[in-house]
C-alpha atoms as a PDB file:
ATOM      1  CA  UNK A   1     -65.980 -28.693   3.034  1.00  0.00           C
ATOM      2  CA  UNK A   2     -65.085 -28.765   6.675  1.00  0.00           C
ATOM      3  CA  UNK A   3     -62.146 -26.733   7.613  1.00  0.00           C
ATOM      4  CA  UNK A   4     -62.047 -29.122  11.118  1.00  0.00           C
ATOM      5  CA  UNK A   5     -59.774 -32.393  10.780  1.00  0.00           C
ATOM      6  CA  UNK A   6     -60.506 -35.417  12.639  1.00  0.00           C
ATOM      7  CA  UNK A   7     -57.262 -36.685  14.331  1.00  0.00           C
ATOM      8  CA  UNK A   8     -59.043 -38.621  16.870  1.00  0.00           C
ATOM      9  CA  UNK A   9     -61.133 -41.813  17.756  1.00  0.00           C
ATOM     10  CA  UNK A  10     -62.575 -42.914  21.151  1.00  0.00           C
ATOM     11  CA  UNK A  11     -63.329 -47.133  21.169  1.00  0.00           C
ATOM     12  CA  UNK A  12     -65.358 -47.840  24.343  1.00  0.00           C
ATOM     13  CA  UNK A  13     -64.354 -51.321  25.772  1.00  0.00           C
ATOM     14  CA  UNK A  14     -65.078 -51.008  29.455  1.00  0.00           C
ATOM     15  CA  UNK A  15     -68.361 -53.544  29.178  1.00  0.00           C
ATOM     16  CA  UNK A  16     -68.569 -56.461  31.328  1.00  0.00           C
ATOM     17  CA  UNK A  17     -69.402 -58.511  28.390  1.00  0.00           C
ATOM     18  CA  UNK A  18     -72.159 -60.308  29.917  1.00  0.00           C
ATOM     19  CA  UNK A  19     -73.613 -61.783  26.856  1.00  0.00           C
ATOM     20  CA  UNK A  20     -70.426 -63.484  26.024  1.00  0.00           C
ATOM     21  CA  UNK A  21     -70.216 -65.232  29.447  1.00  0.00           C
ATOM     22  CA  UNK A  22     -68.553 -66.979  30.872  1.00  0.00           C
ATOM     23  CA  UNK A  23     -65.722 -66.628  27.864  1.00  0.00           C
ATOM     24  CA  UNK A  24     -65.547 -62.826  29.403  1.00  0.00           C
ATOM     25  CA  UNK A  25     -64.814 -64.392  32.909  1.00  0.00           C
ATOM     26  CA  UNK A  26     -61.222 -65.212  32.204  1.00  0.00           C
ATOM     27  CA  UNK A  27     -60.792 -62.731  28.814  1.00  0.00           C
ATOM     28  CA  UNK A  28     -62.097 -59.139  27.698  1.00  0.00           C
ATOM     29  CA  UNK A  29     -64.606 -59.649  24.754  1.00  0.00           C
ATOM     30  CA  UNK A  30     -62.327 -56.899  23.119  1.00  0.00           C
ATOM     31  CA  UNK A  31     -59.466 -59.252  23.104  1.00  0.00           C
ATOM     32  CA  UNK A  32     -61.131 -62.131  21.838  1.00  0.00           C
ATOM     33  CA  UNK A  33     -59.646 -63.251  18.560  1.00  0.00           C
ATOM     34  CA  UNK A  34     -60.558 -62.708  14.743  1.00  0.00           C
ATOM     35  CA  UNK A  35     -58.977 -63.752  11.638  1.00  0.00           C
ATOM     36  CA  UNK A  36     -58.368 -61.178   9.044  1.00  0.00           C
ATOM     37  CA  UNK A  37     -57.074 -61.721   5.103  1.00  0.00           C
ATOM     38  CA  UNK A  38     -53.600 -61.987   6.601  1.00  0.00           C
ATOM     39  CA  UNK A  39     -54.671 -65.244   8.743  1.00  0.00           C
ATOM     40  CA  UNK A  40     -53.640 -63.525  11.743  1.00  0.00           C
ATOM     41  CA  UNK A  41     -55.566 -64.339  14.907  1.00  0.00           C
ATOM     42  CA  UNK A  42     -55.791 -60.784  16.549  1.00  0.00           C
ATOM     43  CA  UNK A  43     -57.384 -59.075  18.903  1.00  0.00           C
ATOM     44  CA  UNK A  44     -60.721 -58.001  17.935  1.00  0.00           C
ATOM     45  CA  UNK A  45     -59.568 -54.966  19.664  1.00  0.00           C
ATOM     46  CA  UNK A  46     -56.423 -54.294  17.147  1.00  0.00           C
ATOM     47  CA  UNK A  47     -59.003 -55.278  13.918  1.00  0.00           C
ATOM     48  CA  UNK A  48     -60.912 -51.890  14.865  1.00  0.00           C
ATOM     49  CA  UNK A  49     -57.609 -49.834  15.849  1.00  0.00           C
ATOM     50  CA  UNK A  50     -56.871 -50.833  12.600  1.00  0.00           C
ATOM     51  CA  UNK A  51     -59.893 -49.295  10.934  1.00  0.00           C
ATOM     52  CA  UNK A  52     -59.446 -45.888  12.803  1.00  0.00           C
ATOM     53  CA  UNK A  53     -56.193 -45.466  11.885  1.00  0.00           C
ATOM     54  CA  UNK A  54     -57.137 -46.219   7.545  1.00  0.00           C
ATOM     55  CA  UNK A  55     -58.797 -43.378   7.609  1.00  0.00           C
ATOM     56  CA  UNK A  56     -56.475 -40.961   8.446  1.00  0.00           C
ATOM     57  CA  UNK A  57     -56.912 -41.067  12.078  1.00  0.00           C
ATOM     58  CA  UNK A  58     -53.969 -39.771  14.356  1.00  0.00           C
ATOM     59  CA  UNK A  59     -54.508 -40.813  18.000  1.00  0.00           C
ATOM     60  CA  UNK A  60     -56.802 -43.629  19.658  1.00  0.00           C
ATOM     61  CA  UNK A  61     -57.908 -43.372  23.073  1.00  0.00           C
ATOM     62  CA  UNK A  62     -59.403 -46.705  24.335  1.00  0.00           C
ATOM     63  CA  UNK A  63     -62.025 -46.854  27.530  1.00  0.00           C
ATOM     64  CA  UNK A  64     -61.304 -49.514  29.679  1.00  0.00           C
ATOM     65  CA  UNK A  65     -62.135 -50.510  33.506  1.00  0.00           C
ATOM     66  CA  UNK A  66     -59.404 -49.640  35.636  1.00  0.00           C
ATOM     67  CA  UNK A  67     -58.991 -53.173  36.830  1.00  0.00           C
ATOM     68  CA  UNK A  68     -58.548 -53.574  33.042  1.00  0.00           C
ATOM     69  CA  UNK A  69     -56.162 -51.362  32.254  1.00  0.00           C
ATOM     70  CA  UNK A  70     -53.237 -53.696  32.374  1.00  0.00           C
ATOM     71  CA  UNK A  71     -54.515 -55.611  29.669  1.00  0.00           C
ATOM     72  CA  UNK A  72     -54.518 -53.438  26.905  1.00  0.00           C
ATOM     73  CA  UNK A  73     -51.648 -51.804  28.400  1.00  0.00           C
ATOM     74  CA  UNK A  74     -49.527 -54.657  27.894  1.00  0.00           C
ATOM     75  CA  UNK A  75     -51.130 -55.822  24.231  1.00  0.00           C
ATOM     76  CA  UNK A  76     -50.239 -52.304  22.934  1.00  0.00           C
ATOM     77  CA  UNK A  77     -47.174 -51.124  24.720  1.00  0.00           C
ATOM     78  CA  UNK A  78     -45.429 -54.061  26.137  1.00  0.00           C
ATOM     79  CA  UNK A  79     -42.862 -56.276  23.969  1.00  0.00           C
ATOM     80  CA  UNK A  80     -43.640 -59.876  24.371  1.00  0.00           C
ATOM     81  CA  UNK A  81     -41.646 -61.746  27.022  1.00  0.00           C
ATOM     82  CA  UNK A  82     -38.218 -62.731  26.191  1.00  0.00           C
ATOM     83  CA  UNK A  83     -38.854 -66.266  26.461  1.00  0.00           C
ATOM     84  CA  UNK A  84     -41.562 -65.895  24.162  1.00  0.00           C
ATOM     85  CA  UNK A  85     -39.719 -63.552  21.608  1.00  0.00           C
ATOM     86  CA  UNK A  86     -37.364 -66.681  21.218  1.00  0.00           C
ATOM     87  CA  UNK A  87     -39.838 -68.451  20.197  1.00  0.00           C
ATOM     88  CA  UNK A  88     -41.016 -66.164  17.499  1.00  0.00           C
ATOM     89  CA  UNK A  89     -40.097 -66.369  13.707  1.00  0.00           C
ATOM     90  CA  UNK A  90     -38.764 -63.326  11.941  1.00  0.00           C
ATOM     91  CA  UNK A  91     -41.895 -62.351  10.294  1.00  0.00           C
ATOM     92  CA  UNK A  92     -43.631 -62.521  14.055  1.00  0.00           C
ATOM     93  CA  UNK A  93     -40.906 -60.021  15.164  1.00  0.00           C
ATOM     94  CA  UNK A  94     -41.433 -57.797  12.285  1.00  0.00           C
ATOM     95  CA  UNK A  95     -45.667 -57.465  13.165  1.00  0.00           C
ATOM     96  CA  UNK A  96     -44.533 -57.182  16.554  1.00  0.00           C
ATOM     97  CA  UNK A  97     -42.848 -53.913  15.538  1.00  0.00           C
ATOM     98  CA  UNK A  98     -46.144 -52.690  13.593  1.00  0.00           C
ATOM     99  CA  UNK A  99     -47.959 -53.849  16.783  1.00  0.00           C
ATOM    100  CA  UNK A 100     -45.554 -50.838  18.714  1.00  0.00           C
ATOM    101  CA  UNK A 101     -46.352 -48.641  16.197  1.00  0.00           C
ATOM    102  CA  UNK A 102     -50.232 -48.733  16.968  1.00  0.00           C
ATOM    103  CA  UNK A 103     -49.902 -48.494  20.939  1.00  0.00           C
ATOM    104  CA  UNK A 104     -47.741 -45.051  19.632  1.00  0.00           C
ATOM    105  CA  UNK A 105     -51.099 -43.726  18.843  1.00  0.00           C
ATOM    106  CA  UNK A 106     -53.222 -45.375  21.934  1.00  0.00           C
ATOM    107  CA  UNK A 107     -53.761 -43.905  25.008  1.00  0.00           C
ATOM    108  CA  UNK A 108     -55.727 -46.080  27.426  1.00  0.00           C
ATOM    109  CA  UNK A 109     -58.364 -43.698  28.899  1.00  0.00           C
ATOM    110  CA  UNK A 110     -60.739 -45.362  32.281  1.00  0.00           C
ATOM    111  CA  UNK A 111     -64.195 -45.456  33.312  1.00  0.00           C
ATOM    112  CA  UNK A 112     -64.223 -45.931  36.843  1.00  0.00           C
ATOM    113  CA  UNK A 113     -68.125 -47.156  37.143  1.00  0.00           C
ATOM    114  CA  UNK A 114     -69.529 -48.799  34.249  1.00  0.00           C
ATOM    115  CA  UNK A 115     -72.767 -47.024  33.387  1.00  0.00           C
ATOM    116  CA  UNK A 116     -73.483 -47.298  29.746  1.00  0.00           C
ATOM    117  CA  UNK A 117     -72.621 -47.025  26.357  1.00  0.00           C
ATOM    118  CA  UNK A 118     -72.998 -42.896  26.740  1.00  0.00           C
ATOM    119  CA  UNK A 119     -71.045 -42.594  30.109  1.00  0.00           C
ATOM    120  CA  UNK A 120     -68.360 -44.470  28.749  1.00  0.00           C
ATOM    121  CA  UNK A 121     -67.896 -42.370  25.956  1.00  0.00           C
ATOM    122  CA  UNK A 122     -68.677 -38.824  28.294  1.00  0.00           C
ATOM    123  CA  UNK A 123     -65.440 -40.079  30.241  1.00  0.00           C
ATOM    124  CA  UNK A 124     -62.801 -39.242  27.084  1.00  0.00           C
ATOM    125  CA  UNK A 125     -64.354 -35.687  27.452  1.00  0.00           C
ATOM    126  CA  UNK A 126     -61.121 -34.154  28.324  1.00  0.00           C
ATOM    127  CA  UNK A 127     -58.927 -36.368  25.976  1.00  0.00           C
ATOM    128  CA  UNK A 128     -60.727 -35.435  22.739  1.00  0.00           C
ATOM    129  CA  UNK A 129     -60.701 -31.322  23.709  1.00  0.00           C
ATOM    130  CA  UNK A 130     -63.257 -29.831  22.021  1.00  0.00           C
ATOM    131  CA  UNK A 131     -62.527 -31.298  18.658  1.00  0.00           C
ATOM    132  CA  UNK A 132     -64.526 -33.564  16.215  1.00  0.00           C
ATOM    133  CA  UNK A 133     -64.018 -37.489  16.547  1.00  0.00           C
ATOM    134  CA  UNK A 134     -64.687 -40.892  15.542  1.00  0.00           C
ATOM    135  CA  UNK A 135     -66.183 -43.416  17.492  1.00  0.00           C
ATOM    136  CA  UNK A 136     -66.086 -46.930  16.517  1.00  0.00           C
ATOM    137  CA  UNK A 137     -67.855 -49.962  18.978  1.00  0.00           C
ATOM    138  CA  UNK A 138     -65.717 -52.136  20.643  1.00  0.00           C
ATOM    139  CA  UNK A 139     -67.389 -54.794  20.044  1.00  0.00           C
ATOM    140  CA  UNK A 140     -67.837 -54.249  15.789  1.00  0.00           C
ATOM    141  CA  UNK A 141     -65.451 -54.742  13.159  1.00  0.00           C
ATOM    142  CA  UNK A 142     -66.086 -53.830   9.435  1.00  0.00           C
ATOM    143  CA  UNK A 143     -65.418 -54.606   5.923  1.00  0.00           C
ATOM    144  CA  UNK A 144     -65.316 -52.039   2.931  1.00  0.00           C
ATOM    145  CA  UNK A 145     -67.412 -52.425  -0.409  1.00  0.00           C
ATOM    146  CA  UNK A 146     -65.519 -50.064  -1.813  1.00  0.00           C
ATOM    147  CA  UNK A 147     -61.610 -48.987  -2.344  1.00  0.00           C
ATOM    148  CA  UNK A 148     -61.889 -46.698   0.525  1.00  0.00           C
ATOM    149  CA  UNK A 149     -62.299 -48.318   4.400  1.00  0.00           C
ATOM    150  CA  UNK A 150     -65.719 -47.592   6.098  1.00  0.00           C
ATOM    151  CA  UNK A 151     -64.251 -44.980   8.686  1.00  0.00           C
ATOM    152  CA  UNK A 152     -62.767 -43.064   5.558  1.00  0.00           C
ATOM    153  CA  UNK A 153     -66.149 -43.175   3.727  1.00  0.00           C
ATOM    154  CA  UNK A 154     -67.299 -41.381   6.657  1.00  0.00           C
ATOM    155  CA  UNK A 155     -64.398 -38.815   7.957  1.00  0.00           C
ATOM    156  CA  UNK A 156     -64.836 -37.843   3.971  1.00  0.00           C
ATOM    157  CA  UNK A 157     -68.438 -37.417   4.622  1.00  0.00           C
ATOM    158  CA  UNK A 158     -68.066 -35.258   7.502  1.00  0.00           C
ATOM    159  CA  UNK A 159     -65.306 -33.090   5.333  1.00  0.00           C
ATOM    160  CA  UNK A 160     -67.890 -32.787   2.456  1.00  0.00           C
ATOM    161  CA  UNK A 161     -71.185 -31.491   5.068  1.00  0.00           C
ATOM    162  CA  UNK A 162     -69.473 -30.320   8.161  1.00  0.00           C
ATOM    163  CA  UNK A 163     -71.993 -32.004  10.488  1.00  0.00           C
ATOM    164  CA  UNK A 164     -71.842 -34.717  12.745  1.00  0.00           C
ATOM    165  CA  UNK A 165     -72.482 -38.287  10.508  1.00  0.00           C
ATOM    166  CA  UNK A 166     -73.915 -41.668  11.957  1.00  0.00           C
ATOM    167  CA  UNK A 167     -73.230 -44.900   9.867  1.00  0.00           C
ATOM    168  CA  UNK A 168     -76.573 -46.474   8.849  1.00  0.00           C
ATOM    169  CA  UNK A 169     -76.940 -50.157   7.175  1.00  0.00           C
ATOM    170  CA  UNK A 170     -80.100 -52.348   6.242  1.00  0.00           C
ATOM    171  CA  UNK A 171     -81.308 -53.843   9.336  1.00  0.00           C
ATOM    172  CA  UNK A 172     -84.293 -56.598   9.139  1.00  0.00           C
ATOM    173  CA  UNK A 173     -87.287 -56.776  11.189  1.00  0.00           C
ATOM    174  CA  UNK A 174     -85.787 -59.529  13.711  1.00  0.00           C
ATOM    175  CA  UNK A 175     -82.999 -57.571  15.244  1.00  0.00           C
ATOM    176  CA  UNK A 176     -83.786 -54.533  14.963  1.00  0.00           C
ATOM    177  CA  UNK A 177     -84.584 -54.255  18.577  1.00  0.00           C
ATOM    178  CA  UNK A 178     -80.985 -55.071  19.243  1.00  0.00           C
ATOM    179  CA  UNK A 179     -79.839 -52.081  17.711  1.00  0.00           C
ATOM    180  CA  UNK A 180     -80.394 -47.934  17.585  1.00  0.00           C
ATOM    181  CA  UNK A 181     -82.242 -46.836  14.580  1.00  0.00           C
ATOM    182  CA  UNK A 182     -83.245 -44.061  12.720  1.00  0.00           C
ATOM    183  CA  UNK A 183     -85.663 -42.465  10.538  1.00  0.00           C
ATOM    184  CA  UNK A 184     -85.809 -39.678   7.865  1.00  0.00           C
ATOM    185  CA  UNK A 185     -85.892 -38.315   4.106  1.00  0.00           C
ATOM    186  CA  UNK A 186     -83.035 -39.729   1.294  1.00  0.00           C
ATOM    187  CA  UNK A 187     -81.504 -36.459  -0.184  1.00  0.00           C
ATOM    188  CA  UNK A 188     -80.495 -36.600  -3.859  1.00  0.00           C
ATOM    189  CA  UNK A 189     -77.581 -39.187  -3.215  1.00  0.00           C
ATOM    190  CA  UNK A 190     -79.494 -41.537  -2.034  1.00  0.00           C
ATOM    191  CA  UNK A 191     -76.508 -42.373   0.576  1.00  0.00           C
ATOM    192  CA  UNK A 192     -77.102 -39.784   2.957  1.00  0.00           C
ATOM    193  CA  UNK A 193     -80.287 -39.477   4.778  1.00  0.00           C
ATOM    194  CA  UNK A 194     -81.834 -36.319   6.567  1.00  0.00           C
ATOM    195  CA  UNK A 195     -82.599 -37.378   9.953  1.00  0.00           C
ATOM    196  CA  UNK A 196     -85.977 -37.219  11.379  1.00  0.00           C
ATOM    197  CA  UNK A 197     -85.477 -39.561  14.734  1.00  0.00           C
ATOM    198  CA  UNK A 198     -83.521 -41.612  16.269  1.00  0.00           C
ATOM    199  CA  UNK A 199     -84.662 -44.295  18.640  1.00  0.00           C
ATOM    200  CA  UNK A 200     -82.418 -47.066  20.588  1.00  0.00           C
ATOM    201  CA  UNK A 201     -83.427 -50.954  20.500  1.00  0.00           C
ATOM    202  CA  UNK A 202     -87.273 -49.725  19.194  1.00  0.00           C
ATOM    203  CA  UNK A 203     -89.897 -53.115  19.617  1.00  0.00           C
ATOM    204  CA  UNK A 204     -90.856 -54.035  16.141  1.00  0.00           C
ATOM    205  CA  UNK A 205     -94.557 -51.983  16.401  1.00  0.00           C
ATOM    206  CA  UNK A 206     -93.006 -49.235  17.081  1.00  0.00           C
ATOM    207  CA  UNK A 207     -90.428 -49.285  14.427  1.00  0.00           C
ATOM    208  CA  UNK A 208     -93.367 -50.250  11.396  1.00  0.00           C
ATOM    209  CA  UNK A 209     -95.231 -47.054  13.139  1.00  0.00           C
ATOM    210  CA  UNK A 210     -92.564 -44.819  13.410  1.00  0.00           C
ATOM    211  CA  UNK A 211     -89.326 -45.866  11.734  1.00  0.00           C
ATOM    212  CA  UNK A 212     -90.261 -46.391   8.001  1.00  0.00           C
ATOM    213  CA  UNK A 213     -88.099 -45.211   5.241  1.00  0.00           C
ATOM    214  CA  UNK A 214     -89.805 -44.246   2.290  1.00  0.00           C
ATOM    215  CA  UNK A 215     -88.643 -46.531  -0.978  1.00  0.00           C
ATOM    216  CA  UNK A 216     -87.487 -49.572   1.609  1.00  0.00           C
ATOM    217  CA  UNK A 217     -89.112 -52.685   2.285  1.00  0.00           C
ATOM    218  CA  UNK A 218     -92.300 -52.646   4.933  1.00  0.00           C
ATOM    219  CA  UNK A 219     -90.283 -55.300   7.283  1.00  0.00           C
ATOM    220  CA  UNK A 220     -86.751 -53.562   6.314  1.00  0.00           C
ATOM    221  CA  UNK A 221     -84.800 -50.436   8.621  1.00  0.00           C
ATOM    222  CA  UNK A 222     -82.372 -48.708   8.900  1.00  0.00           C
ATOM    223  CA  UNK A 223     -79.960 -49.415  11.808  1.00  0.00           C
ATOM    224  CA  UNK A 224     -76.801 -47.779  13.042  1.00  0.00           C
ATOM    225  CA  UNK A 225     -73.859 -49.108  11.671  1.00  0.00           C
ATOM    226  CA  UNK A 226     -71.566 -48.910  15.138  1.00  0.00           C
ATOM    227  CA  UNK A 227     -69.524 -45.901  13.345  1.00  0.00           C
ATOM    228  CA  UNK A 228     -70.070 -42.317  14.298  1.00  0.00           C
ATOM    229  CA  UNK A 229     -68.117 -39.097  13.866  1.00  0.00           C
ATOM    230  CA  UNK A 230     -69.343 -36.477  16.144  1.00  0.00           C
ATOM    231  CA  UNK A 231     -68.878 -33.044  17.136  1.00  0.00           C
ATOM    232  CA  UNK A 232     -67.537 -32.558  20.813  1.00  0.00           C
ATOM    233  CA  UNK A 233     -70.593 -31.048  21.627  1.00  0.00           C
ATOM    234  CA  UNK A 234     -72.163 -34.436  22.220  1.00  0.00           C
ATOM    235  CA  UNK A 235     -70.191 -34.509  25.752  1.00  0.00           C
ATOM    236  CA  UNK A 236     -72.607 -31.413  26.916  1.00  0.00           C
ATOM    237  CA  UNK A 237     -75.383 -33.471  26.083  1.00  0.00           C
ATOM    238  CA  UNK A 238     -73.930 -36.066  27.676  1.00  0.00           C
ATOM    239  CA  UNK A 239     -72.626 -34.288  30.886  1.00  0.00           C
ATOM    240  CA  UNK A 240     -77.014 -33.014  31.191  1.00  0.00           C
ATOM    241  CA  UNK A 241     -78.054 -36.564  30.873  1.00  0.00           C
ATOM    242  CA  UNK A 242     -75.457 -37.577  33.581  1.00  0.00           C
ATOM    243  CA  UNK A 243     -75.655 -34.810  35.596  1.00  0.00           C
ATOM    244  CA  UNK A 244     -79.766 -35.361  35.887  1.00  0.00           C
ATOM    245  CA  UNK A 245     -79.578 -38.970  36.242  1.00  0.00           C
ATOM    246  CA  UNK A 246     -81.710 -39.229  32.790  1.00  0.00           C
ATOM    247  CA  UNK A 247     -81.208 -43.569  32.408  1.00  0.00           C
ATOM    248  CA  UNK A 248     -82.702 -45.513  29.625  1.00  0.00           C
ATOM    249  CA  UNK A 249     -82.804 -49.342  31.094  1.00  0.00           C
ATOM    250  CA  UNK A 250     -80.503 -48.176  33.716  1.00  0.00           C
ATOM    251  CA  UNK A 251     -77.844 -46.900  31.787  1.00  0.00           C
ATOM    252  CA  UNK A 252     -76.243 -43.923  30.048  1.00  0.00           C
ATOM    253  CA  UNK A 253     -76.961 -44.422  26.445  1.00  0.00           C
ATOM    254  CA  UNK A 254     -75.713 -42.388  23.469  1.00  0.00           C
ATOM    255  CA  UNK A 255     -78.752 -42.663  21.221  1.00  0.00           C
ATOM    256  CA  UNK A 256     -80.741 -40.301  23.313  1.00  0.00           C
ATOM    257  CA  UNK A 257     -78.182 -37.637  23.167  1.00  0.00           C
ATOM    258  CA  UNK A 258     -77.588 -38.224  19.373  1.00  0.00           C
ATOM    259  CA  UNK A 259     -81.270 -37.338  19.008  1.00  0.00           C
ATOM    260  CA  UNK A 260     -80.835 -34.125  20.863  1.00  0.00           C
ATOM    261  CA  UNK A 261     -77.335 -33.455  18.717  1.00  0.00           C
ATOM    262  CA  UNK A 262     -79.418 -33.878  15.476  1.00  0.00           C
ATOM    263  CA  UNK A 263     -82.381 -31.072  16.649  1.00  0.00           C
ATOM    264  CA  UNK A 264     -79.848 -28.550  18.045  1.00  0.00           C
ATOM    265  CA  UNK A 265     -76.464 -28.716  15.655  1.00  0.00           C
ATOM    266  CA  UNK A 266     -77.908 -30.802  13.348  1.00  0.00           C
ATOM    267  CA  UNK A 267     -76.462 -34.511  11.929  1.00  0.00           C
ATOM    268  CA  UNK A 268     -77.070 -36.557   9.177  1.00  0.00           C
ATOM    269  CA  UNK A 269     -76.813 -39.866   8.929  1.00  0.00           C
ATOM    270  CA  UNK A 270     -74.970 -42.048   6.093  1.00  0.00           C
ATOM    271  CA  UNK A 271     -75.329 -45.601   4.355  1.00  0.00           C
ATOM    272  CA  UNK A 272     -72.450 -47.214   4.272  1.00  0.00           C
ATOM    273  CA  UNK A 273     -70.926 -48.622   1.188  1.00  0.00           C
ATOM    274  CA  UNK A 274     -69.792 -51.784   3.766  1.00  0.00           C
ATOM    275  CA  UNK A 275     -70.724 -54.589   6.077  1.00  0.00           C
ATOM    276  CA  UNK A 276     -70.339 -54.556  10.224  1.00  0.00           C
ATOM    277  CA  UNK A 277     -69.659 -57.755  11.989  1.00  0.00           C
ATOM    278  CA  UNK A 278     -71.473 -57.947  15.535  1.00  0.00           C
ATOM    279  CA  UNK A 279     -68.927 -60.165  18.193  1.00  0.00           C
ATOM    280  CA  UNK A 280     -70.857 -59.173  21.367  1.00  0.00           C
ATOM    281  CA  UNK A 281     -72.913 -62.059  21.250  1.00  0.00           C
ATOM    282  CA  UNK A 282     -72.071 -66.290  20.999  1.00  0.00           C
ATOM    283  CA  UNK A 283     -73.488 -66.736  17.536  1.00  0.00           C
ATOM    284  CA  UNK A 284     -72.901 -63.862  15.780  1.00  0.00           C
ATOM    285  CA  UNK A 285     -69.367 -63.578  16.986  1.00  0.00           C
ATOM    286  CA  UNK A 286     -69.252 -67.290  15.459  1.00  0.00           C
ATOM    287  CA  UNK A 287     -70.801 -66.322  11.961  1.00  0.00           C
ATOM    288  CA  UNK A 288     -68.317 -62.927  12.208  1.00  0.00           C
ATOM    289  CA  UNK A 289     -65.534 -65.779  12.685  1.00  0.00           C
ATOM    290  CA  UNK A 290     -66.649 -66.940   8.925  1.00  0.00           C
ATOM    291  CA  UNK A 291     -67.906 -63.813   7.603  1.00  0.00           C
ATOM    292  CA  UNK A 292     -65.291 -61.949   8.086  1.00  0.00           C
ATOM    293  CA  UNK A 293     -62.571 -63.384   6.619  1.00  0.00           C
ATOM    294  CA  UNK A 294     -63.757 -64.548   3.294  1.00  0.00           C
ATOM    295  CA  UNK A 295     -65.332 -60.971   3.125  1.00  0.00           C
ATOM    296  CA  UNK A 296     -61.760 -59.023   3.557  1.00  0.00           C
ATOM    297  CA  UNK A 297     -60.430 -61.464   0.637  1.00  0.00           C
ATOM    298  CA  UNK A 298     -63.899 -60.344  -1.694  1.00  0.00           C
ATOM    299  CA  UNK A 299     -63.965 -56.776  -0.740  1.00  0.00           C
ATOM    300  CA  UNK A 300     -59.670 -56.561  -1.761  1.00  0.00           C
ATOM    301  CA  UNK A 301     -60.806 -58.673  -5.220  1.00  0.00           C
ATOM    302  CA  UNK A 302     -63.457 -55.891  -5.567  1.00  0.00           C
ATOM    303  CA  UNK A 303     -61.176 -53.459  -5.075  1.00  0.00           C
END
């Protein structure tokens, strides 16, 4: 068991959201709406605050653009206007309370030149100090199979191996080159998986050459799940990718360094007992719209 807690989570959201032009022209893709169990429309941005914070986590720090800040400044720590708290019933009043109590734990963090996925996450270096954290996308949101949330699944992973743990899920054949992936042996649990590589948006050859897992499906893989919890060593990894101007497509990615983390401190990676929702693009964020609300009803019957 790891002796380290992990008090912290870093949620990148400082994308331009490009793919969900021109929607993102006039509105952050983070603060696009979703509707949970409750029939709230919220902020996709609160929906993964939200899953931080059920499993046990402490403080959130939140990458934005500076021209952004603002923004979530004002959905986390700002009361609503008075003419609109008029206007609200009781019950609205009351969430707005619980809404305070979340931007208690948020501190807005910037990255002043968008550069990737990895820079973005390199730039709450000096917020997380040197201890273990959670990363969620901003752009996912998650249900639970189980009783227990998907970020507690895998904080109480990390407790049990004291190593850095990647979320894994089934991916198919046709989008797997949308997403990181990985590669390796099952151990006895059959959840957790020893690493053997781990490749960003791989073309479908090379996947069925390189990225088989044995006892799956020829056309089946195993992509990341948009969950991580990682030793702060990552941000050295990071700061010698940065530093020698080592791009993949231009950017800054994390999947490179997460390769690098496995072969030097070692990290395993873990299947989890849930589903992600993808809202980064037009038509999955529509099927999410569906998906994900019937599925938070189902996964609290399971439970």
């Amino acid at each position: 068991m790891s002796s380290k807690q992990v008090r912290k989570a870093i949620i990148p959201a400082a994308g331009f959201g490009t793919r969900m032009y021109p929607a993102t022209k006039t509105m952050k893709k983070e603060l696009l709406p979703i509707i949970g169990k409750d029939g709230r429309a919220k902020p996709i941005i609160l929906a993964i605050a939200e899953e931080a914070i059920s499993g046990g986590i402490e403080e959130i720090g939140i990458v934005v653009q500076q021209s952004d800040r603002d923004l979530f400044e004002d959905l986390f720590k700002s009361p609503p206007k008075p003419e609109l708290w008029q206007k609200l019933s009781a019950e609205d009043r009351e969430y707005t309370e619980y809404l305070q109590a979340i931007g208690d734990r948020i501190t807005i963090l910037t990255q002043t030149k968008q550069e990737g996925f990895g820079h973005a996450v390199f730039c709450a270096q000096d917020w997380v100090n040197n201890e273990p954290f959670l990363l969620l996308l901003g752009d996912h949101i998650y249900t639970s199979d189980t009783e227990f949330s998907c970020a507690k699944q895998m904080l109480d992973i990390y407790q049990q191996t004291n190593t850095s743990v990647i979320g894994i899920t089934p991916m198919n054949a046709d989008i797997i080159h949308k997403a990181g992936c990985v590669s390796g042996t099952w151990q006895k649990s059959q959840s957790i998986l020893d690493i053997a590589q781990i490749y960003e948006k791989p073309s479908l050859e090379y996947a069925r050459e390189h990225l088989q897992v044995p006892g799956m499906p020829d056309d089946q893989f195993l992509g990341i799940f948009g969950m991580y919890v990682l030793e702060s060593e990552i941000f050295n990894l990071l700061a010698a990718e940065i530093n020698h101007n080592q791009r993949f497509k231009g950017e800054f990615q994390l999947t490179t360094c997460l390769d690098k983390l496995r072969q030097t401190s070692g990290a395993i990676a873990y299947l989890v007992q849930g589903k992600y929702y993808d809202t980064g693009m037009p038509l999955f964020y529509r099927q999410t719209m569906i998906d994900y609300y019937l599925n938070s009803f189902d996964s609290e019957q399971d439970n």
